[in-house]
PDB file of N, CA and C in Angstrom:
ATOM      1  N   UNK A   1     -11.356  24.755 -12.155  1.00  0.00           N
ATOM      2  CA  UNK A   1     -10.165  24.074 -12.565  1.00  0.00           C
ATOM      3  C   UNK A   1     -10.195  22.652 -12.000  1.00  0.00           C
ATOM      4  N   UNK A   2      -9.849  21.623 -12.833  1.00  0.00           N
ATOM      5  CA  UNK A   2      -9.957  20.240 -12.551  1.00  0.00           C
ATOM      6  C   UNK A   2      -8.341  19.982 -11.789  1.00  0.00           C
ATOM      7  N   UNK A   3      -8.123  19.432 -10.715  1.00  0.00           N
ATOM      8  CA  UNK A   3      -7.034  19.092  -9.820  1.00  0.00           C
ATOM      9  C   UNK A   3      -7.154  17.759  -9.786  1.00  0.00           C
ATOM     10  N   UNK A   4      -5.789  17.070 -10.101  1.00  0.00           N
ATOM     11  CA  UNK A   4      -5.693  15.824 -10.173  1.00  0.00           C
ATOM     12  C   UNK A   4      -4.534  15.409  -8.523  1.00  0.00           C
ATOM     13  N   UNK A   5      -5.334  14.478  -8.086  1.00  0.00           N
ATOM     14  CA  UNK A   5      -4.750  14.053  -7.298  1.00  0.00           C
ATOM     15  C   UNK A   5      -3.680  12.781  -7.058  1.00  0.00           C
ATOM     16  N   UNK A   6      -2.412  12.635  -6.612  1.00  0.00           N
ATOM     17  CA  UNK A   6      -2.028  11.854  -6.714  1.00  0.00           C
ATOM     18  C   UNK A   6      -1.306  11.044  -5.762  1.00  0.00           C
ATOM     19  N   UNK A   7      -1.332  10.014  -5.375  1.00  0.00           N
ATOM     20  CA  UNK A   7      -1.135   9.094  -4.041  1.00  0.00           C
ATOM     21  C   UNK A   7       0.502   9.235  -3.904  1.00  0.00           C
ATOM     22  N   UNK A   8       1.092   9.504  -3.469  1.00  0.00           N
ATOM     23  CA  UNK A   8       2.409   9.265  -2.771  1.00  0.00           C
ATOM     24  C   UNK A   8       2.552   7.858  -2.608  1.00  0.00           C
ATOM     25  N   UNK A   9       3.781   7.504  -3.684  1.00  0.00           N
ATOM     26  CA  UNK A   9       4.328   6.292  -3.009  1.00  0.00           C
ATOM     27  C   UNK A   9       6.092   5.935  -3.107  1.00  0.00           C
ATOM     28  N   UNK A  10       6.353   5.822  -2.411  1.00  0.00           N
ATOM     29  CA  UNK A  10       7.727   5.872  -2.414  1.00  0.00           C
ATOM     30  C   UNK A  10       8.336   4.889  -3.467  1.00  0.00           C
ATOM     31  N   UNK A  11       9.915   4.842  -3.586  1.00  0.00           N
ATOM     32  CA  UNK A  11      10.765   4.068  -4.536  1.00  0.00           C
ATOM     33  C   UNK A  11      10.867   2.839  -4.587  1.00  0.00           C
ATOM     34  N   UNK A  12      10.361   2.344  -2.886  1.00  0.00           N
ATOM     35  CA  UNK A  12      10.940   1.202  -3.028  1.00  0.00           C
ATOM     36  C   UNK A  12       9.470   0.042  -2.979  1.00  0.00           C
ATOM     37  N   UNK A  13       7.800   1.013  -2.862  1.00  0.00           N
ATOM     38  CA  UNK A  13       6.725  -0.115  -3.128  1.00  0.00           C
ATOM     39  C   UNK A  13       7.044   0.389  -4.898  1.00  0.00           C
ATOM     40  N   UNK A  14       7.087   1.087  -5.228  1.00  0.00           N
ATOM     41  CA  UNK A  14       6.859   1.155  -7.283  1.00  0.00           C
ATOM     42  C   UNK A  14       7.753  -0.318  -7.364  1.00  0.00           C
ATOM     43  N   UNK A  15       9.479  -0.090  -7.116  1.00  0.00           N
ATOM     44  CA  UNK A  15       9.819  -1.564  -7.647  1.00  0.00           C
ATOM     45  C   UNK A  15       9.215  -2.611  -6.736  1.00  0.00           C
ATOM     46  N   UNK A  16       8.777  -2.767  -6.077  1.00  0.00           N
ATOM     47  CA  UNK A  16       8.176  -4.013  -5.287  1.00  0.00           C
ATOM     48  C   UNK A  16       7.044  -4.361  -6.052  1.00  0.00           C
ATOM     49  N   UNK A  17       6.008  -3.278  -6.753  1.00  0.00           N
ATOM     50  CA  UNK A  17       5.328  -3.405  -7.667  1.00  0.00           C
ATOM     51  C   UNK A  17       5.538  -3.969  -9.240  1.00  0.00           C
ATOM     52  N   UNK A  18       6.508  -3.699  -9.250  1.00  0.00           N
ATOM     53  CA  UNK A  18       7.248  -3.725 -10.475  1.00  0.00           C
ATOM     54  C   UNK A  18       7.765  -5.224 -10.547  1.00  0.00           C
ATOM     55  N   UNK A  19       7.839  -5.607  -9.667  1.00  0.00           N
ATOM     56  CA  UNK A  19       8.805  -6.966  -9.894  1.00  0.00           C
ATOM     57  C   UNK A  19       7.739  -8.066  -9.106  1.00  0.00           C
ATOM     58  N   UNK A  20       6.122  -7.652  -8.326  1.00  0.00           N
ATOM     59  CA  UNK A  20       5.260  -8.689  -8.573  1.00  0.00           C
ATOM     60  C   UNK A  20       4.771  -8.899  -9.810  1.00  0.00           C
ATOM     61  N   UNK A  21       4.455  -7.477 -10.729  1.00  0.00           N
ATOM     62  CA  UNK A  21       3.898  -7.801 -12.083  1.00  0.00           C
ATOM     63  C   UNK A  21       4.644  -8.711 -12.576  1.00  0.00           C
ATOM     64  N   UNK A  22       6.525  -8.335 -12.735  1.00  0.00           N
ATOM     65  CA  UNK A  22       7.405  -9.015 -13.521  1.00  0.00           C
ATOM     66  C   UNK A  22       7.295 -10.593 -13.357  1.00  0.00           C
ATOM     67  N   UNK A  23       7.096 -11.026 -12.061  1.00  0.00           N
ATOM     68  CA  UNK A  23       7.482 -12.345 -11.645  1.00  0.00           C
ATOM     69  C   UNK A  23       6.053 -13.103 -11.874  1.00  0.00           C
ATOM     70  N   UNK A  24       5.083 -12.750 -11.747  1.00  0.00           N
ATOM     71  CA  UNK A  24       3.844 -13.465 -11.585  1.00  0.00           C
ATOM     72  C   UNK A  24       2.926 -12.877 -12.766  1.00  0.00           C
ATOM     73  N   UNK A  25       3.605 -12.601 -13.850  1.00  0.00           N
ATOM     74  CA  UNK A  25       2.359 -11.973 -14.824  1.00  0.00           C
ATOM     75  C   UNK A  25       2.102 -13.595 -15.421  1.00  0.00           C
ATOM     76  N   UNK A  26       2.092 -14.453 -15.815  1.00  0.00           N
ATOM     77  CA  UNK A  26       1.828 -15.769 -15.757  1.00  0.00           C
ATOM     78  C   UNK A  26       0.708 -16.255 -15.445  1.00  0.00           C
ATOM     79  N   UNK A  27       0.411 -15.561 -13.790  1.00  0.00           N
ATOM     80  CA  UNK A  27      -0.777 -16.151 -12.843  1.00  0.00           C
ATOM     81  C   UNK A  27      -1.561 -15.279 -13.677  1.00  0.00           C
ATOM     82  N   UNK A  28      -1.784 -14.163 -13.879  1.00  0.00           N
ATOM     83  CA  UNK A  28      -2.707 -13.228 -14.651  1.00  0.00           C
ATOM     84  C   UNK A  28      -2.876 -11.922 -13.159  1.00  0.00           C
ATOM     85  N   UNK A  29      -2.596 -11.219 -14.080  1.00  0.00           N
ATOM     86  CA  UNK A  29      -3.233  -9.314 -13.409  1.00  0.00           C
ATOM     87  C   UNK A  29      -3.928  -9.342 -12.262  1.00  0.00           C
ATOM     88  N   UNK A  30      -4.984 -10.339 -12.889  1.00  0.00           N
ATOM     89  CA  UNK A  30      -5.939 -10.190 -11.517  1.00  0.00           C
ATOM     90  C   UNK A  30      -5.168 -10.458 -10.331  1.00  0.00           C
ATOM     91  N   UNK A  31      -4.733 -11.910 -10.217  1.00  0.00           N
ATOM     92  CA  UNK A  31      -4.165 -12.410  -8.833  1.00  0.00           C
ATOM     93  C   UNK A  31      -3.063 -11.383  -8.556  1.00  0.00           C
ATOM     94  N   UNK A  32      -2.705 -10.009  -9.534  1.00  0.00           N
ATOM     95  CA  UNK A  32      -1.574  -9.454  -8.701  1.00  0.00           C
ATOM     96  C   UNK A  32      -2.278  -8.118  -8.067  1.00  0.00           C
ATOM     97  N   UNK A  33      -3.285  -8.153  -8.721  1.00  0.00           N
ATOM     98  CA  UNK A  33      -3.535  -7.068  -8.224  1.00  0.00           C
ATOM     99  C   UNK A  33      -4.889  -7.096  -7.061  1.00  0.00           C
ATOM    100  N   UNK A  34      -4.950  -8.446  -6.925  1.00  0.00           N
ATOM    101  CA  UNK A  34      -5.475  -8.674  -5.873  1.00  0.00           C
ATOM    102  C   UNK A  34      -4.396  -9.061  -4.134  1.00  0.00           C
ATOM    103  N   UNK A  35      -3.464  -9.350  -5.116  1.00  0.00           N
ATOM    104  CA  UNK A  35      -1.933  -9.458  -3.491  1.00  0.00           C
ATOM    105  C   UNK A  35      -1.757  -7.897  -3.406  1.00  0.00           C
ATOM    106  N   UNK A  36      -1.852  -7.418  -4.763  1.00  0.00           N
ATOM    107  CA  UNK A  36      -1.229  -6.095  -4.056  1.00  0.00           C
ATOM    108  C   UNK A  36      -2.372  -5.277  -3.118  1.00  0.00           C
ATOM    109  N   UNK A  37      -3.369  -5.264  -3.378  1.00  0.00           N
ATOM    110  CA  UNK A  37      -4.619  -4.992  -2.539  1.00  0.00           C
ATOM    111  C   UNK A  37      -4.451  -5.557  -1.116  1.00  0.00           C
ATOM    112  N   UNK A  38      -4.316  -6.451  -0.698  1.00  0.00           N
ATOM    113  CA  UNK A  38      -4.377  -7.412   0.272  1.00  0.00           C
ATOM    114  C   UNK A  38      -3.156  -6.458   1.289  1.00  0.00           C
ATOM    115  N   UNK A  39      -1.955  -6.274   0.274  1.00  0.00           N
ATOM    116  CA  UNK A  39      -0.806  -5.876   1.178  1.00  0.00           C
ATOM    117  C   UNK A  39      -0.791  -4.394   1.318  1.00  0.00           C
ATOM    118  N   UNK A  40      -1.780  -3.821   0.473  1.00  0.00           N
ATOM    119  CA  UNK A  40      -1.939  -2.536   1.097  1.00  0.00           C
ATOM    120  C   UNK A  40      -2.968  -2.115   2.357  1.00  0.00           C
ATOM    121  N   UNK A  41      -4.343  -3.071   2.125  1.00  0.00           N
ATOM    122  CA  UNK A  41      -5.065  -3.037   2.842  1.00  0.00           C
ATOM    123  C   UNK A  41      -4.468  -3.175   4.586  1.00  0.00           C
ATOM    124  N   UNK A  42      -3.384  -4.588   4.314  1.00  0.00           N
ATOM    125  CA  UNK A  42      -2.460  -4.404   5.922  1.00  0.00           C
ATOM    126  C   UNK A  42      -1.757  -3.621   6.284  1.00  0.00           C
ATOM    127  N   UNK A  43      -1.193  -2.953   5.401  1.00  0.00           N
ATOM    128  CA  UNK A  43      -0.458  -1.849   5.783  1.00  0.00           C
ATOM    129  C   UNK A  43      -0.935  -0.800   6.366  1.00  0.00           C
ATOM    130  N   UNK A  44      -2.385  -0.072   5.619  1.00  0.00           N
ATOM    131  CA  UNK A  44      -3.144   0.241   5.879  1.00  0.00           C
ATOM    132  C   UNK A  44      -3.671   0.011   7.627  1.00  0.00           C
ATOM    133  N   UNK A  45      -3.902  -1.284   8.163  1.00  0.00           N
ATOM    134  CA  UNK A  45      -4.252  -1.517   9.191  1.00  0.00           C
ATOM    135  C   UNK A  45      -3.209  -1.105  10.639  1.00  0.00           C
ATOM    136  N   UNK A  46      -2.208  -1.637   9.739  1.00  0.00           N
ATOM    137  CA  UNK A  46      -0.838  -1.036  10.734  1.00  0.00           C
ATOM    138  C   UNK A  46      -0.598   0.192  10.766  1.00  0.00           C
ATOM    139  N   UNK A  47      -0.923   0.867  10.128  1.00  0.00           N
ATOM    140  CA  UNK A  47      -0.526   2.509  10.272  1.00  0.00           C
ATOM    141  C   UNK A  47      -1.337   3.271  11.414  1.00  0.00           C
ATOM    142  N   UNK A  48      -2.926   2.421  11.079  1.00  0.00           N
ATOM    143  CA  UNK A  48      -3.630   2.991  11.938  1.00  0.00           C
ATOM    144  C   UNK A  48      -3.720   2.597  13.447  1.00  0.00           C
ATOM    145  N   UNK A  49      -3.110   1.536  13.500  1.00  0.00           N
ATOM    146  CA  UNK A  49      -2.733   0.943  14.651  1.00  0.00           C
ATOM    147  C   UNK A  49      -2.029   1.820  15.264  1.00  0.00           C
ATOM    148  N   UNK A  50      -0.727   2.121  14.655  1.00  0.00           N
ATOM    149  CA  UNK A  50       0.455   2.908  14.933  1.00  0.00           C
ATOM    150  C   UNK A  50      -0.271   4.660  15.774  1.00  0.00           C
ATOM    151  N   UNK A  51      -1.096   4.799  14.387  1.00  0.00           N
ATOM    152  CA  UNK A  51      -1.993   5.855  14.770  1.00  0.00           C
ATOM    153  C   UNK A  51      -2.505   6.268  16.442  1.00  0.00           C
ATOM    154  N   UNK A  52      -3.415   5.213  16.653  1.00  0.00           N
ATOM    155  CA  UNK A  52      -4.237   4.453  17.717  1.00  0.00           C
ATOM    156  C   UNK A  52      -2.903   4.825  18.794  1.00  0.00           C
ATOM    157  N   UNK A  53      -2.317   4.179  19.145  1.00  0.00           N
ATOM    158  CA  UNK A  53      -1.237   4.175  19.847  1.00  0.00           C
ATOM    159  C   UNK A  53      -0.587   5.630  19.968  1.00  0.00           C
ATOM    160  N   UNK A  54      -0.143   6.047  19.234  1.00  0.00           N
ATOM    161  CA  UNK A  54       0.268   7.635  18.860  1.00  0.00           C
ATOM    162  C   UNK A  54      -0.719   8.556  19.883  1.00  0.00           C
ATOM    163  N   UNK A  55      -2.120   8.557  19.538  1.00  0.00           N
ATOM    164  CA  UNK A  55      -2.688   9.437  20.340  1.00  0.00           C
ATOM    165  C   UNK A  55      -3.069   9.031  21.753  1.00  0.00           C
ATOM    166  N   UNK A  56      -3.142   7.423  21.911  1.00  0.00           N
ATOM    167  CA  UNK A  56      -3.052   7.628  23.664  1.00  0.00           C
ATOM    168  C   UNK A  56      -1.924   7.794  24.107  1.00  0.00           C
ATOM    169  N   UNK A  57      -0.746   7.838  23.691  1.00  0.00           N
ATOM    170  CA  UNK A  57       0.638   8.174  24.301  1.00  0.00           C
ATOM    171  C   UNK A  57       0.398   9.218  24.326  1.00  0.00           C
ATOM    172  N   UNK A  58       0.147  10.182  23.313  1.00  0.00           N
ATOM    173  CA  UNK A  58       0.097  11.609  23.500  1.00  0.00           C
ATOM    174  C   UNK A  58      -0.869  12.575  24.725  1.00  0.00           C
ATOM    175  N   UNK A  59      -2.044  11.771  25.157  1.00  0.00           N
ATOM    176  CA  UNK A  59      -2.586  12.169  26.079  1.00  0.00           C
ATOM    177  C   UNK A  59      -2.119  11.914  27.219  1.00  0.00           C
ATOM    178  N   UNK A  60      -1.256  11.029  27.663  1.00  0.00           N
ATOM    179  CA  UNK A  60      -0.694  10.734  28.656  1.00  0.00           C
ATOM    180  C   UNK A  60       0.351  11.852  29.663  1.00  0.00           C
TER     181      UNK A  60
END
């Protein structure tokens, strides 16, 4: 059986998504979907940060 997987994302990145396409479709797709890359990739970095932090507190 083929299982499709699907990313969790909450209400409020879809409209945040929603309203870079809206505002900047002009610049063209690419440049949005290269910010939106960019701002996931940091987010991304911060979580794991958060992460990082999480488990040496926890050994403590």
């Amino acid at each position: 059986m083929n299982q499709q997987q699907f990313n969790f994302r909450s209400r409020t990145e879809r409209e945040r998504d929603s309203k870079l396409v809206s505002n900047y479709r002009e610049i063209g797709i690419a440049a949005v979907l290269a910010a939106k890359a960019t701002r996931r990739k940091d987010e991304s970095g911060k979580a794991a940060a958060q992460r990082t932090v999480a488990n040496v507190n926890a050994r403590d």
